[in-house]
PDB file of N, CA and C in Angstrom:
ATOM      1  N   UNK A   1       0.854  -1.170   0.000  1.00  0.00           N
ATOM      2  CA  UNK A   1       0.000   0.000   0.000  1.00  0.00           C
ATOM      3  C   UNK A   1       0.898   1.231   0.000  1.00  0.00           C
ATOM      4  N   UNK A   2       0.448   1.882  -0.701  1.00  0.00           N
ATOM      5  CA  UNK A   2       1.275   3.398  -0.904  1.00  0.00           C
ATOM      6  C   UNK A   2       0.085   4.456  -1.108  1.00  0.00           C
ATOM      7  N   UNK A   3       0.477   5.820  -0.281  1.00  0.00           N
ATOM      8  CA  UNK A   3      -0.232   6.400  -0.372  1.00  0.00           C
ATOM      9  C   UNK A   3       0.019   7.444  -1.618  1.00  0.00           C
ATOM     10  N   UNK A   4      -0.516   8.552  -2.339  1.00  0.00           N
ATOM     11  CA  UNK A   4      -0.288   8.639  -3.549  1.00  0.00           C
ATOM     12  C   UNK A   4      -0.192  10.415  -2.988  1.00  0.00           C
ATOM     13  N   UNK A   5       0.768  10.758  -2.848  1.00  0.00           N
ATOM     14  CA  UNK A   5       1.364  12.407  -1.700  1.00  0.00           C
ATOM     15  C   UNK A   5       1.390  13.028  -3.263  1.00  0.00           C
ATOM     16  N   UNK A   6       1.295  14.292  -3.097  1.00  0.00           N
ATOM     17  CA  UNK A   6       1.575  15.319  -3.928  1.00  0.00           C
ATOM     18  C   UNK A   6       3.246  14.627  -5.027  1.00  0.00           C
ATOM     19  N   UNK A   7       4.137  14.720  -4.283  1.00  0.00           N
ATOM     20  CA  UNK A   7       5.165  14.129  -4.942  1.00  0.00           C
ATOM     21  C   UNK A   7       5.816  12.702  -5.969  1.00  0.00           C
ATOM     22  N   UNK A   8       4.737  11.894  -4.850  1.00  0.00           N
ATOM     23  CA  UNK A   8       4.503  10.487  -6.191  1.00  0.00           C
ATOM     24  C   UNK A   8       3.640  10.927  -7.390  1.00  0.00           C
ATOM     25  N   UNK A   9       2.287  11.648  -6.674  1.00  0.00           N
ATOM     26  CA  UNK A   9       1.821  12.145  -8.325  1.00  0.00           C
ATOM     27  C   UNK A   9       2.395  12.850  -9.066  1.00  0.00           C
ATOM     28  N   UNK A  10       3.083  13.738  -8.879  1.00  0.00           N
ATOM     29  CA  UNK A  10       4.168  14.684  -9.910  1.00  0.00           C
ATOM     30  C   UNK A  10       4.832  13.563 -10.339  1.00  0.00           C
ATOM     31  N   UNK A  11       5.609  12.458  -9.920  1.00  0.00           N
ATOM     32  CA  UNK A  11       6.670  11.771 -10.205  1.00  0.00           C
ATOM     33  C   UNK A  11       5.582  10.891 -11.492  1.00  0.00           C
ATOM     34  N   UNK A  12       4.088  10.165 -10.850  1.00  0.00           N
ATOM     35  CA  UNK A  12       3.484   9.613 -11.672  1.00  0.00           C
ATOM     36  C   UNK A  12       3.292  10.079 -13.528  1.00  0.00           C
ATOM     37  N   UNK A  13       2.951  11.253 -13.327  1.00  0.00           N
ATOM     38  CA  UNK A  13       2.441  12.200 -14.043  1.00  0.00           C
ATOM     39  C   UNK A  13       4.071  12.299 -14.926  1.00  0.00           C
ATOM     40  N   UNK A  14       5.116  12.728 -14.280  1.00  0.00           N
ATOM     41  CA  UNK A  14       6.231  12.321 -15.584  1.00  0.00           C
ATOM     42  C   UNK A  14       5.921  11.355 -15.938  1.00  0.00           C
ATOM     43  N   UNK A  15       6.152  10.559 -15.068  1.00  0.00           N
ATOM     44  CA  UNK A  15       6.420   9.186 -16.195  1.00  0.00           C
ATOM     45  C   UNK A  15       5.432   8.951 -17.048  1.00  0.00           C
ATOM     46  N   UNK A  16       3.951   9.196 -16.729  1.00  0.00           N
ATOM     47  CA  UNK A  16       3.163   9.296 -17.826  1.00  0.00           C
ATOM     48  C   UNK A  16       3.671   9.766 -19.197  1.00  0.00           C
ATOM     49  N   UNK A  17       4.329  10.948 -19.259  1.00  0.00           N
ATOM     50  CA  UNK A  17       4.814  11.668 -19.915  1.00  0.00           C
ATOM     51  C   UNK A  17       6.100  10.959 -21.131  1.00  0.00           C
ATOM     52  N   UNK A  18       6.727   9.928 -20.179  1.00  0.00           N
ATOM     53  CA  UNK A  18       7.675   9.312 -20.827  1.00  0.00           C
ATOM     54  C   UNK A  18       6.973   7.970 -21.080  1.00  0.00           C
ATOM     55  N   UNK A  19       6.625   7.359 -20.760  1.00  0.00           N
ATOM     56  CA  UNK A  19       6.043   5.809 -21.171  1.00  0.00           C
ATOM     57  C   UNK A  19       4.238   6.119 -21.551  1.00  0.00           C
ATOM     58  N   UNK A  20       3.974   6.804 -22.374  1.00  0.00           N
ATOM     59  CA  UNK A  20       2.312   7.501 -22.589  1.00  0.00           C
ATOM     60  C   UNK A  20       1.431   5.693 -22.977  1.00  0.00           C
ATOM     61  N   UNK A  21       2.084   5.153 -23.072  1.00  0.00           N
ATOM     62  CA  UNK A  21       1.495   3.502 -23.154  1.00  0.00           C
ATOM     63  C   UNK A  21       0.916   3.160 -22.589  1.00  0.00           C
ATOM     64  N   UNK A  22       1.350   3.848 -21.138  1.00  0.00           N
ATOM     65  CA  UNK A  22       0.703   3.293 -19.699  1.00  0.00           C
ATOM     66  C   UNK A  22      -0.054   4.208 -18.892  1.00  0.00           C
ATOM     67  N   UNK A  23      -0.292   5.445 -19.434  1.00  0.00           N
ATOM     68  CA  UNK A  23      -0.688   6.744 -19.079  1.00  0.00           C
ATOM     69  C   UNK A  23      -1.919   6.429 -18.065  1.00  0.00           C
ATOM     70  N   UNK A  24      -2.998   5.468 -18.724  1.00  0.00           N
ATOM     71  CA  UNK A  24      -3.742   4.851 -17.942  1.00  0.00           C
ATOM     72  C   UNK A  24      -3.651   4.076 -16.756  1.00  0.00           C
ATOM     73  N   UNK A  25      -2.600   4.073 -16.383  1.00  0.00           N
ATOM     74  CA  UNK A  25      -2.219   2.846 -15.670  1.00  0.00           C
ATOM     75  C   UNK A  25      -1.247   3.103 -14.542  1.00  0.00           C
ATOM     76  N   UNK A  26      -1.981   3.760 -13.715  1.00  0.00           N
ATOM     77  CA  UNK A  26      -1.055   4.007 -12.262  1.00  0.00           C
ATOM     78  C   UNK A  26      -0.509   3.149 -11.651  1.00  0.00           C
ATOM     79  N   UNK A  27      -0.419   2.154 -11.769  1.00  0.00           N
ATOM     80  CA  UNK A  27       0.021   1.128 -11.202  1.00  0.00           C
ATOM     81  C   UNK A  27       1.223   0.298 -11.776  1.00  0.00           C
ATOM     82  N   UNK A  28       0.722   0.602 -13.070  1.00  0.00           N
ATOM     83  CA  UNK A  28       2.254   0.038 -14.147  1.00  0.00           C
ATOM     84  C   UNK A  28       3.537   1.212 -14.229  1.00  0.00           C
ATOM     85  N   UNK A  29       2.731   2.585 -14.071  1.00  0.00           N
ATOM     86  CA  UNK A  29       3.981   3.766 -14.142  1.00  0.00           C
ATOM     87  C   UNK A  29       4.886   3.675 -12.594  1.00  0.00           C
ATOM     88  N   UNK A  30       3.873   3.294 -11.620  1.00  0.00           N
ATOM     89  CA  UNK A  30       4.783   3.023 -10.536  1.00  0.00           C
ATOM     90  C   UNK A  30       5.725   2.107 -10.635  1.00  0.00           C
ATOM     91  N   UNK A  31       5.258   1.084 -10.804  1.00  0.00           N
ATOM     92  CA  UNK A  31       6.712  -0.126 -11.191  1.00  0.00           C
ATOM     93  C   UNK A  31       7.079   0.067 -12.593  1.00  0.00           C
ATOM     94  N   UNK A  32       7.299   1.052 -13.376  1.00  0.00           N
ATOM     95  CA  UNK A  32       8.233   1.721 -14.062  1.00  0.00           C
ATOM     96  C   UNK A  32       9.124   2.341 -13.482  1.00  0.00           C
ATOM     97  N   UNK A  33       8.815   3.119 -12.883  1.00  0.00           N
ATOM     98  CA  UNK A  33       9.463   4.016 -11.893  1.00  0.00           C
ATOM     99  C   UNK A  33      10.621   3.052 -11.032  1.00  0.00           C
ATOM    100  N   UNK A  34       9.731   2.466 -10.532  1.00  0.00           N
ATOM    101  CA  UNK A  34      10.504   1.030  -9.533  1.00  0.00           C
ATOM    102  C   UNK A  34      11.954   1.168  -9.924  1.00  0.00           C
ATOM    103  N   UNK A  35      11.348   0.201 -11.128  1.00  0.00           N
ATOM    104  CA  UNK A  35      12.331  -0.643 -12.074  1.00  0.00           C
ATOM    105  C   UNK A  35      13.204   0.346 -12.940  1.00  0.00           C
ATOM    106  N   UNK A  36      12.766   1.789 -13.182  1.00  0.00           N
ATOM    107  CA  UNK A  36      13.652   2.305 -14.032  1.00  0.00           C
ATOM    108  C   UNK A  36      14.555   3.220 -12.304  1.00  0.00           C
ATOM    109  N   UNK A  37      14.164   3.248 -11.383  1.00  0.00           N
ATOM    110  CA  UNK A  37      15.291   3.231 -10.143  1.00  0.00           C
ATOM    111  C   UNK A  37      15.825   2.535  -9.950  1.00  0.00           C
ATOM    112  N   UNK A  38      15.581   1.223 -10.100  1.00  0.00           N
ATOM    113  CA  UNK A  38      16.633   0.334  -9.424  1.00  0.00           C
ATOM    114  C   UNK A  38      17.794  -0.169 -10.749  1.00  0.00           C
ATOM    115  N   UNK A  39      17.437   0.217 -11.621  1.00  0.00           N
ATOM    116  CA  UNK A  39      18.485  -0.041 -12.815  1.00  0.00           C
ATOM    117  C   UNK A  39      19.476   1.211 -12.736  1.00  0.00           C
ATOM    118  N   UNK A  40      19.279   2.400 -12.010  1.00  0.00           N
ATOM    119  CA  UNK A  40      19.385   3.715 -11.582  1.00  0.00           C
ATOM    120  C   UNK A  40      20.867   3.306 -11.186  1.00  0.00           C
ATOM    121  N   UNK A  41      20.174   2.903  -9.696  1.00  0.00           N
ATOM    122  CA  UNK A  41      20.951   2.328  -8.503  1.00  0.00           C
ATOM    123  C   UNK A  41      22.202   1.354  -8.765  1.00  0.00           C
ATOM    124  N   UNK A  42      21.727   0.453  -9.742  1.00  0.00           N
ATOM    125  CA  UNK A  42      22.677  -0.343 -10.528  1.00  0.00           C
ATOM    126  C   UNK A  42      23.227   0.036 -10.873  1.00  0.00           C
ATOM    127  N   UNK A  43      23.303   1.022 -11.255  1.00  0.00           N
ATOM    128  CA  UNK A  43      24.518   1.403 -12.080  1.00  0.00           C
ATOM    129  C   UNK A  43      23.921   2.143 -13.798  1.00  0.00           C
ATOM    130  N   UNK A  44      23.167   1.277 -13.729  1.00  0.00           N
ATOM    131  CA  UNK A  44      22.553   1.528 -15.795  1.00  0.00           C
ATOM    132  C   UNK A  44      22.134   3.089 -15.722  1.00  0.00           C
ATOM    133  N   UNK A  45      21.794   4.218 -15.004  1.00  0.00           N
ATOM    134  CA  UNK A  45      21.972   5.219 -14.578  1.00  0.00           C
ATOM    135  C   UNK A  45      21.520   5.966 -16.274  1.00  0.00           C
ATOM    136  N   UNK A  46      22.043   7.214 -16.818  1.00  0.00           N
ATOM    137  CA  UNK A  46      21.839   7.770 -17.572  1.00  0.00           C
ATOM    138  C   UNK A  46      22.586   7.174 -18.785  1.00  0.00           C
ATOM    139  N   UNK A  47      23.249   6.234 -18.225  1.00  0.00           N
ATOM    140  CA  UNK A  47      23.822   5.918 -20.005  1.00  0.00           C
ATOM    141  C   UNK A  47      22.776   4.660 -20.190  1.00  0.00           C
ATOM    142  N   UNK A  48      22.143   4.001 -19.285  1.00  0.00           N
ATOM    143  CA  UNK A  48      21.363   3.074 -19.635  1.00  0.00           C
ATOM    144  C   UNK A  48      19.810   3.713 -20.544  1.00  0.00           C
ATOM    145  N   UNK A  49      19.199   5.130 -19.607  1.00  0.00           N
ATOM    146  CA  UNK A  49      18.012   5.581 -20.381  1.00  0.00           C
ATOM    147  C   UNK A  49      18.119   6.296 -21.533  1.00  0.00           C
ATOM    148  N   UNK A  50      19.798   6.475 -21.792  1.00  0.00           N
ATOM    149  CA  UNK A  50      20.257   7.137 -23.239  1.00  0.00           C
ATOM    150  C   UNK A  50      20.253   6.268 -24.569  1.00  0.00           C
ATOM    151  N   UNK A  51      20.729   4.883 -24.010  1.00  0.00           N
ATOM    152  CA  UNK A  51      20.686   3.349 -24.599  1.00  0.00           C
ATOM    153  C   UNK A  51      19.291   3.622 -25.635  1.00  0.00           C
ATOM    154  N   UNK A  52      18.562   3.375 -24.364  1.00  0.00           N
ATOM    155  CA  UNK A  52      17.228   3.026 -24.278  1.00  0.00           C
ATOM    156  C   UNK A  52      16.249   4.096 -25.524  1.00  0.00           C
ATOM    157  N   UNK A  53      17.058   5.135 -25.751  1.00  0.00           N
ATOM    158  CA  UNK A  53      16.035   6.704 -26.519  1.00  0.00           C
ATOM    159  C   UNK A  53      16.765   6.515 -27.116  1.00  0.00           C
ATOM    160  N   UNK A  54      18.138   5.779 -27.452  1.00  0.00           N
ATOM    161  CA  UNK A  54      18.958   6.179 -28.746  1.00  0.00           C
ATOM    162  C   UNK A  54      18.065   5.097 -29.980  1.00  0.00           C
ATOM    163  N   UNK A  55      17.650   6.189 -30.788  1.00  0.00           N
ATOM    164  CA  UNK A  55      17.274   5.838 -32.201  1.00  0.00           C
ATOM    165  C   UNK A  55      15.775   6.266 -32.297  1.00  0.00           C
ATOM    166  N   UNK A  56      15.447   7.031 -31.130  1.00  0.00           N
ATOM    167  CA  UNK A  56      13.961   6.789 -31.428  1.00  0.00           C
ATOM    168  C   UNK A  56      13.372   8.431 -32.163  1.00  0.00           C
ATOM    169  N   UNK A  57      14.379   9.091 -32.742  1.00  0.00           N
ATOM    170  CA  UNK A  57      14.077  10.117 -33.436  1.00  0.00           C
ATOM    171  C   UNK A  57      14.436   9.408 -35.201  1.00  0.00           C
ATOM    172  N   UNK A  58      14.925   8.441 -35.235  1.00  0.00           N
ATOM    173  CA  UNK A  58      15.449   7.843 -36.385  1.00  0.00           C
ATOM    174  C   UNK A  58      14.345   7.720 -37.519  1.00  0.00           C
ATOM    175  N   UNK A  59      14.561   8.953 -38.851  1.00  0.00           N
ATOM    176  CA  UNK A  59      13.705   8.761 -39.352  1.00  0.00           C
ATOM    177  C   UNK A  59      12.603  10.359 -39.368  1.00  0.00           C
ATOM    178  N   UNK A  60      12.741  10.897 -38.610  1.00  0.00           N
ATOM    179  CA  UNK A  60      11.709  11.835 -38.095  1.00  0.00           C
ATOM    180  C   UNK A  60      12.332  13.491 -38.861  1.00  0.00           C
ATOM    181  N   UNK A  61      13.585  12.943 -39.633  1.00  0.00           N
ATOM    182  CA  UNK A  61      14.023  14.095 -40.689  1.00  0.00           C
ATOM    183  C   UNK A  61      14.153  13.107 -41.497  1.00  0.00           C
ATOM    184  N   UNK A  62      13.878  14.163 -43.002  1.00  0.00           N
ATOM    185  CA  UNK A  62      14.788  13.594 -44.433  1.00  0.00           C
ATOM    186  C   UNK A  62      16.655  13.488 -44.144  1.00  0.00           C
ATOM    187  N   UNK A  63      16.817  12.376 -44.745  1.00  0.00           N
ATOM    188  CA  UNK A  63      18.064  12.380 -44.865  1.00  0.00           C
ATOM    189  C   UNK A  63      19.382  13.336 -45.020  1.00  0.00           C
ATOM    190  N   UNK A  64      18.612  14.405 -45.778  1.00  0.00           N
ATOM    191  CA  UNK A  64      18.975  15.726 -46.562  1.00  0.00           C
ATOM    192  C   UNK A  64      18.483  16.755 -45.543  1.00  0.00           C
ATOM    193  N   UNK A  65      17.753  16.649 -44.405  1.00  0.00           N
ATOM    194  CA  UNK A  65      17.641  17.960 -43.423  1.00  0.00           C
ATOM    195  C   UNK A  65      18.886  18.786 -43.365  1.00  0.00           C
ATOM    196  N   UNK A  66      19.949  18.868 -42.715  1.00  0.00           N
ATOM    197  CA  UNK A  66      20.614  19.722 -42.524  1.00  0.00           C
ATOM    198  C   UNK A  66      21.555  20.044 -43.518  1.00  0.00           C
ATOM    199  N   UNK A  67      21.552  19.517 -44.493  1.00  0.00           N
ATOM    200  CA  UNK A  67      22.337  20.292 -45.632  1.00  0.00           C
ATOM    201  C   UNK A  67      21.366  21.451 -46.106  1.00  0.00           C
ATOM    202  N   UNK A  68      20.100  21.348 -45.851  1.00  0.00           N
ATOM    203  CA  UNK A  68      19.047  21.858 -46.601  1.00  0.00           C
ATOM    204  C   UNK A  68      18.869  23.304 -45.703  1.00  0.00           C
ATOM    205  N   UNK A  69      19.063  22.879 -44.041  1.00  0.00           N
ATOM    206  CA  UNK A  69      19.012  24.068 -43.039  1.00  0.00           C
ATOM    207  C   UNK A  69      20.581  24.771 -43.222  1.00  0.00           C
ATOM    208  N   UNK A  70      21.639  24.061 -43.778  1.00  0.00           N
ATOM    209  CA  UNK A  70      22.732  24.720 -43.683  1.00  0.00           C
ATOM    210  C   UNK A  70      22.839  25.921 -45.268  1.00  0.00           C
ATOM    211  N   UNK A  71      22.239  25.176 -46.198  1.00  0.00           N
ATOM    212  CA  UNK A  71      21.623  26.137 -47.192  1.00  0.00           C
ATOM    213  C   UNK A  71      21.107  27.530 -47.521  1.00  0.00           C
ATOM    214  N   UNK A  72      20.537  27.163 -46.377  1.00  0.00           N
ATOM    215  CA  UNK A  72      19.547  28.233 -46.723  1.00  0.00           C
ATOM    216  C   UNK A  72      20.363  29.892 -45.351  1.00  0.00           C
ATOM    217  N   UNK A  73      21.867  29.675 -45.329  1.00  0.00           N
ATOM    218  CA  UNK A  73      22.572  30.762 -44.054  1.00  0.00           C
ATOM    219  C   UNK A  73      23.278  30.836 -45.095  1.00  0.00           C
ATOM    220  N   UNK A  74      23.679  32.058 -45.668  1.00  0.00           N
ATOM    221  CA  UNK A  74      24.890  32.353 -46.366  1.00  0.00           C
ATOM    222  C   UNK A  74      26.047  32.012 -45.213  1.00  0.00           C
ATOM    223  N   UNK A  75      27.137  31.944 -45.833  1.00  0.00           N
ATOM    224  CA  UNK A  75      28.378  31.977 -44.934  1.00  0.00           C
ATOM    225  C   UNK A  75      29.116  33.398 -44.891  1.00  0.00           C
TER     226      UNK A  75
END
């Protein structure tokens, strides 16, 4: 039993924010939370949730974006 204080809901409410899968689901964002602390604690820390987001913009520009933004600045 846990009571749900001003501060777990802020904490809830991120993680909503980051896992929106489970947005519904107070109970699964808590043991997200859990589990993405205790991998924390372990050690897997910020290079583990960097792991974890690396690639997930992949795709979300043309190939050709920044030649195209570097284009368009005279030098």
């Amino acid at each position: 039993m846990l009571t749900e204080t001003d501060e777990i809901a802020a904490a809830l409410n991120d993680a909503a924010v980051a896992w929106p899968e489970l947005r519904g689901d107070r109970g699964a964002l808590l043991r997200k939370l859990v589990e993405a602390g205790r991998n924390s604690v372990r050690g897997g820390g910020i290079r583990a949730l960097l792991a974890e987001a690396s690639g997930a913009a992949t795709g979300a520009y043309p190939r050709n974006a920044r030649a195209e933004l570097l284009a368009e600045w005279p030098e």
